[in-house]
Structures are given as structure tokens and as C-alpha cells.
PDB file of N, CA and C in Angstrom:
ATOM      1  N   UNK A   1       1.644  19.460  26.704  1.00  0.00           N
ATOM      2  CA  UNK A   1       1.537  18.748  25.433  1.00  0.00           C
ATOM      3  C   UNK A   1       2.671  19.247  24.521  1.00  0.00           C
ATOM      4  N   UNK A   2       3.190  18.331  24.167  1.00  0.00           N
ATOM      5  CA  UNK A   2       4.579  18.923  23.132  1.00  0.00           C
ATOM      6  C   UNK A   2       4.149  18.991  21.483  1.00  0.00           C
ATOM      7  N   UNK A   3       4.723  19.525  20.596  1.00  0.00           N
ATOM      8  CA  UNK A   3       4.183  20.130  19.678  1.00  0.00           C
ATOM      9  C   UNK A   3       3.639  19.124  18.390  1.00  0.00           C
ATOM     10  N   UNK A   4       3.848  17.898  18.604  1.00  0.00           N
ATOM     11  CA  UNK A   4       3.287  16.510  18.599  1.00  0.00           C
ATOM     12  C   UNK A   4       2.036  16.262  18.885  1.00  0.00           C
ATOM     13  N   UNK A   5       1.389  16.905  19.760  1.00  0.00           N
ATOM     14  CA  UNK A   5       0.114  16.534  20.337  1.00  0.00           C
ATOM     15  C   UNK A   5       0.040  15.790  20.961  1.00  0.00           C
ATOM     16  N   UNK A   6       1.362  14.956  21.846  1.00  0.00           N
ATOM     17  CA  UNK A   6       1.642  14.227  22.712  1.00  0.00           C
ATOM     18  C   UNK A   6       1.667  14.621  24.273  1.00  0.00           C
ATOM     19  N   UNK A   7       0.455  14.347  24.729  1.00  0.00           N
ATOM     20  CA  UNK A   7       0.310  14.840  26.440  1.00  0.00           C
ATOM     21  C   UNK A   7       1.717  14.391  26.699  1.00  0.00           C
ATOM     22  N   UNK A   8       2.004  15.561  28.369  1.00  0.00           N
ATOM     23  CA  UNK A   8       2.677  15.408  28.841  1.00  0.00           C
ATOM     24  C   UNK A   8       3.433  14.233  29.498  1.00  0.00           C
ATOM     25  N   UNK A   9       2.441  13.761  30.150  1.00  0.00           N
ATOM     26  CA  UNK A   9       2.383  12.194  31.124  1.00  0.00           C
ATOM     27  C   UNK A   9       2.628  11.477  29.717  1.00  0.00           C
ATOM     28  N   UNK A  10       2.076  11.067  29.152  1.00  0.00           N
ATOM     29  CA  UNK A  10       2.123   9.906  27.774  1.00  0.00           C
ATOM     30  C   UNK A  10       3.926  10.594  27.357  1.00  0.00           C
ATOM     31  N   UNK A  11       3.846  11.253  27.219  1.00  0.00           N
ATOM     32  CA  UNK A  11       5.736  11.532  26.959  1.00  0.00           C
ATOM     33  C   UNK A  11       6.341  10.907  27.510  1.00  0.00           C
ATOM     34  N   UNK A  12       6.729  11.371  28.657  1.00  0.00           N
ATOM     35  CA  UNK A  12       7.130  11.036  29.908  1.00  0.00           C
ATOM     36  C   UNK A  12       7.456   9.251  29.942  1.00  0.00           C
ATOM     37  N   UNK A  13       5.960   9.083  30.284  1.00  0.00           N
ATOM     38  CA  UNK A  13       5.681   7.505  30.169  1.00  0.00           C
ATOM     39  C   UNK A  13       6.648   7.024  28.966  1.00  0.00           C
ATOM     40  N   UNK A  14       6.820   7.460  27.611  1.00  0.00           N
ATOM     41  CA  UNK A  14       7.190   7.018  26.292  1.00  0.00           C
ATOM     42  C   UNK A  14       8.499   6.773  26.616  1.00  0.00           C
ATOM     43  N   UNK A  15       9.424   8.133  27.295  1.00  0.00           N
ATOM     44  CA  UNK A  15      10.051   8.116  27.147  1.00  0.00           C
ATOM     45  C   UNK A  15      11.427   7.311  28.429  1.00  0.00           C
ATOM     46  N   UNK A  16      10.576   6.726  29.156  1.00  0.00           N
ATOM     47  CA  UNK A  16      10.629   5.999  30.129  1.00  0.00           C
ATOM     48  C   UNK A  16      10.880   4.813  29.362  1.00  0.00           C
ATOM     49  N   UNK A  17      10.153   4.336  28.952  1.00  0.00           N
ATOM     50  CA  UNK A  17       9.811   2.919  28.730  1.00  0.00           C
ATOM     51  C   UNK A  17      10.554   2.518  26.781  1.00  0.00           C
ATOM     52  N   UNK A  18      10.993   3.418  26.279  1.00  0.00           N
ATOM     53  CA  UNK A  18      11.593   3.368  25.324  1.00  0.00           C
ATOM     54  C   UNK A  18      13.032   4.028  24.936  1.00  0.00           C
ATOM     55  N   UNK A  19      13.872   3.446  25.893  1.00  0.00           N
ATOM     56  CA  UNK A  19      15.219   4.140  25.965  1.00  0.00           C
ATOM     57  C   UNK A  19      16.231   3.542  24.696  1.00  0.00           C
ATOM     58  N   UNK A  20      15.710   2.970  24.231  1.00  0.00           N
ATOM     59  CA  UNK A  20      16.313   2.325  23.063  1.00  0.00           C
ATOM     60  C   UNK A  20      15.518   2.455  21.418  1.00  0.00           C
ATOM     61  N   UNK A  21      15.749   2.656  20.840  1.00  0.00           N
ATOM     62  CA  UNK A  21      14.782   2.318  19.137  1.00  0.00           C
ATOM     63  C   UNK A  21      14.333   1.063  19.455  1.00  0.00           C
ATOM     64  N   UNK A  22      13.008   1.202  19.011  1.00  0.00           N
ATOM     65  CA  UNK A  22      11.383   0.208  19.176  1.00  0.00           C
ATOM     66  C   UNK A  22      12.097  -0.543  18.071  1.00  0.00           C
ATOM     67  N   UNK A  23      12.667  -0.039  16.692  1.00  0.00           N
ATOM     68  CA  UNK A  23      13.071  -0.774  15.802  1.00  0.00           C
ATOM     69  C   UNK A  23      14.714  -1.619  15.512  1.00  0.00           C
ATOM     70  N   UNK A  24      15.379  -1.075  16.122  1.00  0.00           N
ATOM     71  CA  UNK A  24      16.944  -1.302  15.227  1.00  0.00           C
ATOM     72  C   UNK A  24      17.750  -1.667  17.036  1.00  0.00           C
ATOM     73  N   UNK A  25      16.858  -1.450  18.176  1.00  0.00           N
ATOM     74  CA  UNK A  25      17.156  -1.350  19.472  1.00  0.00           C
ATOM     75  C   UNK A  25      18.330  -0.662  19.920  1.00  0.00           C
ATOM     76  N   UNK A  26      18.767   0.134  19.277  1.00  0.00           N
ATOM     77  CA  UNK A  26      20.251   1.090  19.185  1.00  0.00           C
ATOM     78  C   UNK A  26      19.909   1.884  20.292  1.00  0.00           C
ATOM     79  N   UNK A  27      20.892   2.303  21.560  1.00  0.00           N
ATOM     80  CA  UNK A  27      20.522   3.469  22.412  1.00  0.00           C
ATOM     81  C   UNK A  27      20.377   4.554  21.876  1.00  0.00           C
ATOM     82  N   UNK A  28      19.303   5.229  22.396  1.00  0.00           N
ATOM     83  CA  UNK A  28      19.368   6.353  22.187  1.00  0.00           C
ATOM     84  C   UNK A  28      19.671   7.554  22.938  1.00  0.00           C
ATOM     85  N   UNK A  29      19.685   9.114  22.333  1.00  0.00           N
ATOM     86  CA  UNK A  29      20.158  10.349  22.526  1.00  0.00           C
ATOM     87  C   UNK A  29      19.443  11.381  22.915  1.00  0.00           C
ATOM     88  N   UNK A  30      19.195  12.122  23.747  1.00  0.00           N
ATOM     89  CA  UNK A  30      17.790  13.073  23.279  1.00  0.00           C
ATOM     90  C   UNK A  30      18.220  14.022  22.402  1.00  0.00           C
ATOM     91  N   UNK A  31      19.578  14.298  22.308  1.00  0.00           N
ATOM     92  CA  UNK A  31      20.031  15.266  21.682  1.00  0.00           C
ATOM     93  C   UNK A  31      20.919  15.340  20.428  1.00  0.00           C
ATOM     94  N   UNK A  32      21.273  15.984  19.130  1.00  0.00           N
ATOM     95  CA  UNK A  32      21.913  15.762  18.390  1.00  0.00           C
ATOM     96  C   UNK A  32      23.270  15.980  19.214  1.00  0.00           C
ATOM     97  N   UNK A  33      24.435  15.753  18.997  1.00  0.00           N
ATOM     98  CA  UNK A  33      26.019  15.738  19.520  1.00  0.00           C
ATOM     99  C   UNK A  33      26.407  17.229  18.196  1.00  0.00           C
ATOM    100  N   UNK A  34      27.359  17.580  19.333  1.00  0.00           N
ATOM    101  CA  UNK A  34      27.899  18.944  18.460  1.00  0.00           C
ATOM    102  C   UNK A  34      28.509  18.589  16.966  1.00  0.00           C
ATOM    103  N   UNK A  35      29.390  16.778  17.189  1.00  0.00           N
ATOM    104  CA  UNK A  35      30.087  16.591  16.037  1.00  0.00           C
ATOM    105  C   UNK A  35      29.256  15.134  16.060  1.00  0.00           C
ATOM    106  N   UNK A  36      29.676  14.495  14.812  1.00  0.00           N
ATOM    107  CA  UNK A  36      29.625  13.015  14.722  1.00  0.00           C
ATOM    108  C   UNK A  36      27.836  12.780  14.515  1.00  0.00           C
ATOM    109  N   UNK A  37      27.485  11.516  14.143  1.00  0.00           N
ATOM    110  CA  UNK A  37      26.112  11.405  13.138  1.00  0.00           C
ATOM    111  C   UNK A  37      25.109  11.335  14.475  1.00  0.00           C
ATOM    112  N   UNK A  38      23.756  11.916  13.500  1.00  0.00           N
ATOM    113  CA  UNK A  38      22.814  11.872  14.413  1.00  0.00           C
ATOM    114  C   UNK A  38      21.881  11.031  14.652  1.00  0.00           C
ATOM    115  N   UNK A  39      22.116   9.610  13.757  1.00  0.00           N
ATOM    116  CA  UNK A  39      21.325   8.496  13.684  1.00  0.00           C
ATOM    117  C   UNK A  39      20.947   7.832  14.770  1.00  0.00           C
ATOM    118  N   UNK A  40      21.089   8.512  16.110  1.00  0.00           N
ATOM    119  CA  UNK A  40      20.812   7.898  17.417  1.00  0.00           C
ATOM    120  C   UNK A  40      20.073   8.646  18.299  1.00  0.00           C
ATOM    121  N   UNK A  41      19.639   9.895  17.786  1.00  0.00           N
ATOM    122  CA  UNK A  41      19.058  10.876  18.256  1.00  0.00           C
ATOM    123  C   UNK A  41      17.524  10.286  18.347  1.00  0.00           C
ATOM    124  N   UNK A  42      16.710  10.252  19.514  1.00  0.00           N
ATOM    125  CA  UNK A  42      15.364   9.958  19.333  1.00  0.00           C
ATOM    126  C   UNK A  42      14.225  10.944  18.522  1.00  0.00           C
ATOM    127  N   UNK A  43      13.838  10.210  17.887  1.00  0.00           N
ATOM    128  CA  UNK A  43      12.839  11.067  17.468  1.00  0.00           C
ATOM    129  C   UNK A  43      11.267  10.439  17.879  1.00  0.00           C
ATOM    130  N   UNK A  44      10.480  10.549  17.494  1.00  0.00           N
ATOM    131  CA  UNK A  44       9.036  10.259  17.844  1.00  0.00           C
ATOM    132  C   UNK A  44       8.416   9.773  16.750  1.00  0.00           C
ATOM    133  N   UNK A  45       7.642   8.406  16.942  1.00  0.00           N
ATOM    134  CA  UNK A  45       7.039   7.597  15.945  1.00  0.00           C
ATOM    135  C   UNK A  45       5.920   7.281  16.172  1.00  0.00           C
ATOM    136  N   UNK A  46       4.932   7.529  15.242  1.00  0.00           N
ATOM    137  CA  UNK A  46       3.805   6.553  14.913  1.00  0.00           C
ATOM    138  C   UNK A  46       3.767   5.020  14.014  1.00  0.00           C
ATOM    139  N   UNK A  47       3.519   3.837  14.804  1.00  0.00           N
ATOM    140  CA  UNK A  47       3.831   2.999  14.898  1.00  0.00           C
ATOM    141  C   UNK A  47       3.214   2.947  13.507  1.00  0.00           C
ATOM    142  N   UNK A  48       1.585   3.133  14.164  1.00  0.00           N
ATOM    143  CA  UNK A  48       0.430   3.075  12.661  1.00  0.00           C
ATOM    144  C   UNK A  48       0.633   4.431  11.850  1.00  0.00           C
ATOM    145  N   UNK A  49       1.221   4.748  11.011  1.00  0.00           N
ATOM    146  CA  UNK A  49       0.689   5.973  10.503  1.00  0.00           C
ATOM    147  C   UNK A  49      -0.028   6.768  10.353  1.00  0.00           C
ATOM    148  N   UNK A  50      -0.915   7.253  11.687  1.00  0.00           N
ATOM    149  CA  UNK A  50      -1.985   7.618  11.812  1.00  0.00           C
ATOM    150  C   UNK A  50      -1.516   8.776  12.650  1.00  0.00           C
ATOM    151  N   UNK A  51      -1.404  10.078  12.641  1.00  0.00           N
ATOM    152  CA  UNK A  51      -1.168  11.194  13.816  1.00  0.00           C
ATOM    153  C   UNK A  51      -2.627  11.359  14.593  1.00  0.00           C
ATOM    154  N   UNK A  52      -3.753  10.673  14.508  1.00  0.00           N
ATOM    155  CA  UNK A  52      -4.711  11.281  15.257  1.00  0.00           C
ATOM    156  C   UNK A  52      -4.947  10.032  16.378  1.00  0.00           C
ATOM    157  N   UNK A  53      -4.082   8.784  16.277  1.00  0.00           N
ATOM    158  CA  UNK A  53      -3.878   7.358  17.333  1.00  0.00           C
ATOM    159  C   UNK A  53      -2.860   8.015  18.322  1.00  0.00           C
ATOM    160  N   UNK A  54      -3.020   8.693  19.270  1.00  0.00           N
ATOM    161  CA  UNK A  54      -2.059   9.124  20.290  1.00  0.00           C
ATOM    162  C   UNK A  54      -2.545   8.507  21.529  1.00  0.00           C
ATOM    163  N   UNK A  55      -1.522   7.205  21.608  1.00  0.00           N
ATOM    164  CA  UNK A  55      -1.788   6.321  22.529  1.00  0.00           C
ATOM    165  C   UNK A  55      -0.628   5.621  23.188  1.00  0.00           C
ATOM    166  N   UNK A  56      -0.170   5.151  24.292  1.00  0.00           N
ATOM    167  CA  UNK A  56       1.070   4.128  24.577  1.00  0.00           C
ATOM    168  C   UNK A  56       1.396   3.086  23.244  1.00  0.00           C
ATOM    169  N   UNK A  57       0.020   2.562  23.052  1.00  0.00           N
ATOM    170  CA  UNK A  57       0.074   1.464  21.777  1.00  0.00           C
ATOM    171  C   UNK A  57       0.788   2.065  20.324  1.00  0.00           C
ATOM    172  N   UNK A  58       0.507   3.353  20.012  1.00  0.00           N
ATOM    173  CA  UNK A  58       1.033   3.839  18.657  1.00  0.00           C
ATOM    174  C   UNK A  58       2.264   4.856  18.681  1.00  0.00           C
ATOM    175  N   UNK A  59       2.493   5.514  20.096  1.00  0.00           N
ATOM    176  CA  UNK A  59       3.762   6.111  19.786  1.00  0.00           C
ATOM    177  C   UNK A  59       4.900   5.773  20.586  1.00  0.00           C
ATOM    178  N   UNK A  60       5.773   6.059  19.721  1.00  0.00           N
ATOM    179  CA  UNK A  60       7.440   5.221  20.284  1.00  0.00           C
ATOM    180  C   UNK A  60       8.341   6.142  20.340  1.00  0.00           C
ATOM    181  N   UNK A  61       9.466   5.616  20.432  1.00  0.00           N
ATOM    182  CA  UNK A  61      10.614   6.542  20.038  1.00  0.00           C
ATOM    183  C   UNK A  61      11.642   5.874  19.482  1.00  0.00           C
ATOM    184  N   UNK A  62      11.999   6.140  17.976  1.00  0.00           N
ATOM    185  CA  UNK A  62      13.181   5.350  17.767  1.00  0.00           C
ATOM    186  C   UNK A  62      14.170   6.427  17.261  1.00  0.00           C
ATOM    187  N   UNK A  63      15.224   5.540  16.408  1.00  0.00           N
ATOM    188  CA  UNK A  63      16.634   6.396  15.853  1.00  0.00           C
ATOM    189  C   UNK A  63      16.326   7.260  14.346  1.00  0.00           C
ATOM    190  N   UNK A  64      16.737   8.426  14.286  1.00  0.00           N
ATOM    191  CA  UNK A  64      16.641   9.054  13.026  1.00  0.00           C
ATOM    192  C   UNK A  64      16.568   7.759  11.776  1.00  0.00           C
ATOM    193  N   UNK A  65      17.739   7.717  11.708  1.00  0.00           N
ATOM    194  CA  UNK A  65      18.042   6.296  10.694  1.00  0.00           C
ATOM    195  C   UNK A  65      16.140   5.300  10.506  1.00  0.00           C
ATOM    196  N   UNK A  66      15.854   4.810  11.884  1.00  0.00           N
ATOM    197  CA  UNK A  66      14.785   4.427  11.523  1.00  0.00           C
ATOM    198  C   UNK A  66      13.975   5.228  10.462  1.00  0.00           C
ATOM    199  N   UNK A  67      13.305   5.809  12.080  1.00  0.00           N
ATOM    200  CA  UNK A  67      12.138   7.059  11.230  1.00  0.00           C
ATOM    201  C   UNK A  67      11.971   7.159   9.762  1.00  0.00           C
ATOM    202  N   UNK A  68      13.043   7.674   9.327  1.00  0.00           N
ATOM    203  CA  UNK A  68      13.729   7.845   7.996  1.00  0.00           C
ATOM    204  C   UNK A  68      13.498   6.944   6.638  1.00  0.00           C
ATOM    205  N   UNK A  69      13.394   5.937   7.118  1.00  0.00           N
ATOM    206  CA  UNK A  69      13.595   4.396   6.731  1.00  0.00           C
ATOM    207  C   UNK A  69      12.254   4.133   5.889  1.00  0.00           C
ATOM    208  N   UNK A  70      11.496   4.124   7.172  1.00  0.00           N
ATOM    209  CA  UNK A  70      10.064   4.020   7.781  1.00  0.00           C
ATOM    210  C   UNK A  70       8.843   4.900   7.090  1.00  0.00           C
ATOM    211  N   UNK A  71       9.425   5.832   7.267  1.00  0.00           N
ATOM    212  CA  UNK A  71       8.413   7.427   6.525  1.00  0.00           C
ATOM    213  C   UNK A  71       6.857   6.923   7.028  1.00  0.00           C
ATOM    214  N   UNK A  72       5.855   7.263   5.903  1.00  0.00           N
ATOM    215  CA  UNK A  72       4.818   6.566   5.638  1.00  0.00           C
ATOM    216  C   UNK A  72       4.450   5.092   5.155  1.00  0.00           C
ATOM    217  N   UNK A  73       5.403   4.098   5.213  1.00  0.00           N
ATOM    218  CA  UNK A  73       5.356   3.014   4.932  1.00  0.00           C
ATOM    219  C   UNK A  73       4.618   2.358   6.012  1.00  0.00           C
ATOM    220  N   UNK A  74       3.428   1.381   5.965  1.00  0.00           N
ATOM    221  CA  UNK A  74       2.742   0.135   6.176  1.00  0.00           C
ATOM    222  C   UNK A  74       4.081  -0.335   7.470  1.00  0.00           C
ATOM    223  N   UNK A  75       3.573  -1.051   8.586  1.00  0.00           N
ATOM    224  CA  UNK A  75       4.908  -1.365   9.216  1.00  0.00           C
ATOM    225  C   UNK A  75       5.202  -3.283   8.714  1.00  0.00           C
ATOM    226  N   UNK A  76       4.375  -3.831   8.394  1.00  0.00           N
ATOM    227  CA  UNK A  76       4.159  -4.551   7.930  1.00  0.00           C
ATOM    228  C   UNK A  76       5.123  -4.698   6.757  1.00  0.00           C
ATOM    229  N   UNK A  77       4.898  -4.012   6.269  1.00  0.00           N
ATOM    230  CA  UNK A  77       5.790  -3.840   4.760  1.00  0.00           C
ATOM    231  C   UNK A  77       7.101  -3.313   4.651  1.00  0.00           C
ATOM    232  N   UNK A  78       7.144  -2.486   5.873  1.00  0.00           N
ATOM    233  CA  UNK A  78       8.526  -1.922   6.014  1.00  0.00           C
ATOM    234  C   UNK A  78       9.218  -2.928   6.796  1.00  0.00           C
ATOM    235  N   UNK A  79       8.866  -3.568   7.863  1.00  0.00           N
ATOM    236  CA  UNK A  79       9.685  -4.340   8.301  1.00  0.00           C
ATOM    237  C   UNK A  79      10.264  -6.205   7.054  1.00  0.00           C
ATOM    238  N   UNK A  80       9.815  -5.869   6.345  1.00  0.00           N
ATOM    239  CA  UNK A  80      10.432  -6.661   5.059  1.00  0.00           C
ATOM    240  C   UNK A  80      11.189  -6.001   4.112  1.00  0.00           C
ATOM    241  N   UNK A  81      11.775  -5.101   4.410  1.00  0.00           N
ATOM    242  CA  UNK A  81      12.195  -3.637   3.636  1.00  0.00           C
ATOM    243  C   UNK A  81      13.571  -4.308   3.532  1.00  0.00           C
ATOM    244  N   UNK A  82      14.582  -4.092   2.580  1.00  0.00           N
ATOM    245  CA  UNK A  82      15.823  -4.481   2.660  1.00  0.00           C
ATOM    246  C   UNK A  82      16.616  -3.493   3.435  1.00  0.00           C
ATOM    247  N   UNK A  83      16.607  -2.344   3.935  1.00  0.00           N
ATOM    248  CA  UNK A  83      16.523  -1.519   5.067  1.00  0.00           C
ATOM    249  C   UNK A  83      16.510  -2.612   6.694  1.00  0.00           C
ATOM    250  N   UNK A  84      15.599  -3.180   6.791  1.00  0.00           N
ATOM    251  CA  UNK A  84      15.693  -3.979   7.870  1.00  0.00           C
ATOM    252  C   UNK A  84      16.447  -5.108   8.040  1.00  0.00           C
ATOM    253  N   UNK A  85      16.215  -5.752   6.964  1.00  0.00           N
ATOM    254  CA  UNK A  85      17.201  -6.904   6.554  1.00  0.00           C
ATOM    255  C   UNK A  85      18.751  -6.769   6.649  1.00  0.00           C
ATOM    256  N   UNK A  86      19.302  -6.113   6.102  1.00  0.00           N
ATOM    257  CA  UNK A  86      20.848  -5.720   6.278  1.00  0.00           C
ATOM    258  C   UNK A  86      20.761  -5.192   7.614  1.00  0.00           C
ATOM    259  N   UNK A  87      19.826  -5.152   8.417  1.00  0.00           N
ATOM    260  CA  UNK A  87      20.209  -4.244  10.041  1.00  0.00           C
ATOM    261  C   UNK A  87      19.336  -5.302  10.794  1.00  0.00           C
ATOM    262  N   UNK A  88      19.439  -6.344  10.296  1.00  0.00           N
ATOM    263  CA  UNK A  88      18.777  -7.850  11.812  1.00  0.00           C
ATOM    264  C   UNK A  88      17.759  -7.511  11.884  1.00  0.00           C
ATOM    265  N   UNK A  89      16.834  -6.262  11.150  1.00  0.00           N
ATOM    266  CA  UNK A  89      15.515  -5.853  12.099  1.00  0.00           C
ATOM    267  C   UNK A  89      14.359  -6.774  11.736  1.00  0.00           C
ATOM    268  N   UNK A  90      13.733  -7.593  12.489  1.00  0.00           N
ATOM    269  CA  UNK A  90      12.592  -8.760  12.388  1.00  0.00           C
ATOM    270  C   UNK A  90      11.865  -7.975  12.962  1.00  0.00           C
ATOM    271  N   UNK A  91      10.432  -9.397  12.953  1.00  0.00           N
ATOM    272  CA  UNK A  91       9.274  -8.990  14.081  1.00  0.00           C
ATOM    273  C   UNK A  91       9.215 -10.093  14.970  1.00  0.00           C
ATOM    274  N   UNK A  92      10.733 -10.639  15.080  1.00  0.00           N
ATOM    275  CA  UNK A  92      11.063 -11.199  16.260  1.00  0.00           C
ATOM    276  C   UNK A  92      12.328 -10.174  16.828  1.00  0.00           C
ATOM    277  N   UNK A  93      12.734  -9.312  16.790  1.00  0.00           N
ATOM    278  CA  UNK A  93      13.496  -8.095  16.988  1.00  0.00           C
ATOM    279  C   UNK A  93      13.934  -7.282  17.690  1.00  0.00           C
ATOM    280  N   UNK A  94      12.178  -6.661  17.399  1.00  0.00           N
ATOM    281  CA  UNK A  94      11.863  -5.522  17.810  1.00  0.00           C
ATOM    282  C   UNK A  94      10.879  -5.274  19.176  1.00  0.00           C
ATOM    283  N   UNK A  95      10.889  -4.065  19.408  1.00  0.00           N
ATOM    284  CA  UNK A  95      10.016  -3.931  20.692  1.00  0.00           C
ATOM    285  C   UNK A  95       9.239  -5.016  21.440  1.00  0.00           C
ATOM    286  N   UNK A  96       8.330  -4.624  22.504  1.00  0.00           N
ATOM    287  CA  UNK A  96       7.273  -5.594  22.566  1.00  0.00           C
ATOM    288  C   UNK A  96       6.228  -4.488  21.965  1.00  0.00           C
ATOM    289  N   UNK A  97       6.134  -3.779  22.167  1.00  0.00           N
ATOM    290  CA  UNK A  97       5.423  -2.587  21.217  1.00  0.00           C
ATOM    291  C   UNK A  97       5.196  -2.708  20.034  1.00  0.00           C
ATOM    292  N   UNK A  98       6.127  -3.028  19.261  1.00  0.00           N
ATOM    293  CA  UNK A  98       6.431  -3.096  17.871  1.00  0.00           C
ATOM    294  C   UNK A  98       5.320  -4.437  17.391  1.00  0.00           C
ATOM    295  N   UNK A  99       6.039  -5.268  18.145  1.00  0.00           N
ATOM    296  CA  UNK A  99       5.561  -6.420  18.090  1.00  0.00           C
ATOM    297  C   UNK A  99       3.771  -6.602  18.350  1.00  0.00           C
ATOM    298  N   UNK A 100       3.608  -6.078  19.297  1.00  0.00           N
ATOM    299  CA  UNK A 100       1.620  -5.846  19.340  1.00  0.00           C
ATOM    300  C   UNK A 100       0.883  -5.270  17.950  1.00  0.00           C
ATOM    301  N   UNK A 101       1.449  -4.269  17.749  1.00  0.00           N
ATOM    302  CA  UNK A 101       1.063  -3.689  16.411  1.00  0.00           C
ATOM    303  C   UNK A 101       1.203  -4.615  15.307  1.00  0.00           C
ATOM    304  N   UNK A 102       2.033  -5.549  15.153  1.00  0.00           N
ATOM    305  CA  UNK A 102       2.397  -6.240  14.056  1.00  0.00           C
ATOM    306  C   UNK A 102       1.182  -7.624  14.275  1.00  0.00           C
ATOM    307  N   UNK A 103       0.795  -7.682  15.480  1.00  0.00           N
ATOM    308  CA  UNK A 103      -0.160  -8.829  15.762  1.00  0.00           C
ATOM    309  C   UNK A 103      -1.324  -8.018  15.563  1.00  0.00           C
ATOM    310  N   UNK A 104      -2.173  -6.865  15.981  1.00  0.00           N
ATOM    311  CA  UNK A 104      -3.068  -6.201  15.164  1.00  0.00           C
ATOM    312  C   UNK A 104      -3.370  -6.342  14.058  1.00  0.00           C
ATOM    313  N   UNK A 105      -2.035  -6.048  13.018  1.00  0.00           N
ATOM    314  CA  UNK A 105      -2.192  -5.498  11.915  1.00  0.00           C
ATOM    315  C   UNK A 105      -2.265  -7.183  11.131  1.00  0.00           C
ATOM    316  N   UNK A 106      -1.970  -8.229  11.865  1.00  0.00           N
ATOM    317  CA  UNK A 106      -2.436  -9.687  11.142  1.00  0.00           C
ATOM    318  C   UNK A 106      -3.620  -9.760  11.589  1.00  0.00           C
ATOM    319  N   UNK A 107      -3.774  -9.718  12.844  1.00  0.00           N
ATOM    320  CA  UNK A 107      -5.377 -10.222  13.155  1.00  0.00           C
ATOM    321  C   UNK A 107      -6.308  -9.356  12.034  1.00  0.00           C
ATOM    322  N   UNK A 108      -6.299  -7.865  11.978  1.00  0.00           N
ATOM    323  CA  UNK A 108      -6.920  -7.244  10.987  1.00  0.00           C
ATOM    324  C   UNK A 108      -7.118  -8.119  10.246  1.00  0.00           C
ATOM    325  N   UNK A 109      -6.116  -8.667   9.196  1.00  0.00           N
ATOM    326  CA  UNK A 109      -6.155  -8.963   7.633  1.00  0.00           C
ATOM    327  C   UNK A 109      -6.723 -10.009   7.656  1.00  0.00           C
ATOM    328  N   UNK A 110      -6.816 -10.619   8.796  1.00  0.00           N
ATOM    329  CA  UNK A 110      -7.574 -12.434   9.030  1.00  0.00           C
ATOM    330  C   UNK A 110      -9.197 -12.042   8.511  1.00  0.00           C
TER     331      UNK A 110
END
């Protein structure tokens, strides 16, 4: 389990299946580079803002820059963010990941 509270296998799996940002689809890095920006470096996301949803469905991996972006913001709300807008990012876009959560989080509000 990494210091995330993210089992091993569910890593693994994550990090398999998300070689790119869930959000901005930029490749990603595992590592910062000695020189030059680190906005491509993966970091680890909760889709829902919730750290106790540790599931395929809620965690991702996207680019610093995201994350950043993102913080504690609603994804709903962030993906209307002028942050996304100047960077193409829709919820026609993004992940298919991304995209489930964003159909949740309507069905919810129905």
C-alpha cells in the first residue's frame, strides 16, 4: 500500500491504465526531470474528493498542472473552470473515467 492508502494491485492497475492525464490527456512522467517543468509529472487523484473512495472508479493519475488546478473543487465545477477552457479540457475530453464520474455526479442531481 503506498502512502496514499492505495493497495498495491489498484496502483499498479492505475497506473497501467492511465498513462496519460485523465484530464488535459498530456503524457505523463513518473518522475520530476533534473531540469525543465514538472507539469507532466504524475501525481495521484481523487476524482470525487473524497480520500476514503479508494476505488478504480475514483483514483487516477493526472499532470501536476491538473491536480493543481483541481484542488478541492466539485469536478463538475472545475471542469467549467476557465483553467479548462483555455486547455480544450471538456467532458467530452477527458478520460473514460473522468467521464463516468461526471455521469454519476448528473444522475445524482436528477
Amino acid at each position: 500500500m503506498n502512502h496514499w492508502g492505495i493497495p498495491d494491485a489498484l496502483e499498479e492497475e492505475i497506473k497501467e491504465r492511465d498513462k496519460a492525464c485523465v484530464y488535459c490527456r498530456i503524457q505523463l512522467i513518473e518522475q520530476m526531470p533534473p531540469r525543465g517543468p514538472r507539469k507532466t509529472v504524475a501525481t495521484w487523484e481523487h476524482i470525487i474528493n473524497d480520500a476514503s473512495i479508494v476505488t478504480r472508479e475514483n483514483i487516477a493519475r493526472c499532470c501536476v498542472a491538473c491536480n493543481s488546478s483541481k484542488g478541492t473543487k466539485e469536478l463538475s465545477d472545475w471542469i467549467k473552470s476557465s483553467y479548462c477552457t483555455k486547455r480544450g479540457i471538456s467532458r467530452d475530453t477527458v478520460a473514460e473515467v473522468v467521464k463516468k464520474a461526471l455521469k454519476s455526479e448528473r444522475d445524482a442531481e436528477a
